[in-house]
Protein backbone atom coordinates (compact mmCIF):
# COMPACT_ATOMS: atom_id res chain seq x y z
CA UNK A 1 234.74 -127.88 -56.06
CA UNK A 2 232.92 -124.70 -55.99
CA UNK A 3 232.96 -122.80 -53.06
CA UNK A 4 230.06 -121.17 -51.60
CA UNK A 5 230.36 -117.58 -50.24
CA UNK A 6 228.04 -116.96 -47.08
CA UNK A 7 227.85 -113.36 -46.02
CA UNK A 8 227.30 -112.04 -42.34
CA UNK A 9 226.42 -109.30 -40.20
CA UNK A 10 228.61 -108.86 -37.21
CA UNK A 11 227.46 -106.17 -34.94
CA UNK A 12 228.80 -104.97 -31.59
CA UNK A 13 230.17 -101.92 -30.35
CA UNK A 14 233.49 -103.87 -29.01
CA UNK A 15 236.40 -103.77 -31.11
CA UNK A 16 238.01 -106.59 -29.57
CA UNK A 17 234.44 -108.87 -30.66
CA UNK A 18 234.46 -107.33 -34.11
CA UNK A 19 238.14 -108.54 -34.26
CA UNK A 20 237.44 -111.88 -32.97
CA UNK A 21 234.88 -112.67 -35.33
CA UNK A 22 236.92 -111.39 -38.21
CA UNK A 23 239.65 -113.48 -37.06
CA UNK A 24 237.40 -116.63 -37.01
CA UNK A 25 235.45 -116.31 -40.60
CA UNK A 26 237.71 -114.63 -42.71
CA UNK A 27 241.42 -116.02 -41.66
CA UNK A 28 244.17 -115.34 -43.48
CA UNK A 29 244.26 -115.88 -47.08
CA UNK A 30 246.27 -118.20 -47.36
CA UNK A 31 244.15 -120.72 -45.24
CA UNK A 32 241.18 -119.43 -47.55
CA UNK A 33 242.46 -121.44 -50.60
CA UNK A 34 243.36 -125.15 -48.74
CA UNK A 35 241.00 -127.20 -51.42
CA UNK A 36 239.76 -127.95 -48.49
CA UNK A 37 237.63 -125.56 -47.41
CA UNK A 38 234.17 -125.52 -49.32
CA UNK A 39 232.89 -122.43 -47.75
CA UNK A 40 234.34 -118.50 -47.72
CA UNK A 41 232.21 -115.75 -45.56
CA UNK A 42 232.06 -112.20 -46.42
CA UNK A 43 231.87 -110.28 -43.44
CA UNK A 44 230.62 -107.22 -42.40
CA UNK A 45 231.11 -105.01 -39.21
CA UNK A 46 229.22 -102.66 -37.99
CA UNK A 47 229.71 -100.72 -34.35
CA UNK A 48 226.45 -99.67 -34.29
CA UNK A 49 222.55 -100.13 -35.07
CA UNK A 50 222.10 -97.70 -37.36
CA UNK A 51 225.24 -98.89 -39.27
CA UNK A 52 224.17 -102.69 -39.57
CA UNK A 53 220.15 -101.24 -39.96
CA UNK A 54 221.77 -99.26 -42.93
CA UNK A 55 223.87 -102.73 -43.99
CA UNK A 56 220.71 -104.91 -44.16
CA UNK A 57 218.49 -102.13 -46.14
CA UNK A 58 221.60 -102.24 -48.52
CA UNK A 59 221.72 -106.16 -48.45
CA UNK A 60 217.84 -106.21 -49.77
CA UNK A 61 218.02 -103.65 -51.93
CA UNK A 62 221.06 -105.67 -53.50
CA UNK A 63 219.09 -109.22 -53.45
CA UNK A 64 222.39 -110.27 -51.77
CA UNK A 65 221.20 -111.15 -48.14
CA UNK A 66 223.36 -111.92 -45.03
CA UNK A 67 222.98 -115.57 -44.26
């Protein structure tokens, strides 16, 4: 089965959210490949709102949106 990659934008200027999240949607690789799992999430973290502003611009500019 294929998988489908979904990518986000996480932003907050807590470390200990960023972490969480991180910890949630992209677990250890080895849980990754269970056949399983039909979905993977590329995440990305920003601290702050000119960082994630500068993520999306990037995103478009890429035709590779966040979800």
């Amino acid at each position: 089965m294929d998988k489908k990659q979904f990518r986000i934008l996480v932003v907050d200027d807590e470390k200990k959210t960023l972490n969480l999240f991180s910890s949630i949607f992209a677990p250890a690789q080895k849980s990754r490949d269970s056949a399983s799992s039909a979905m993977t999430f590329a995440l990305t973290l920003c601290e702050q709102a000119e960082e994630a502003v500068q993520a999306v611009r990037e995103a478009i500019e890429e035709e590779n949106p966040f979800a």
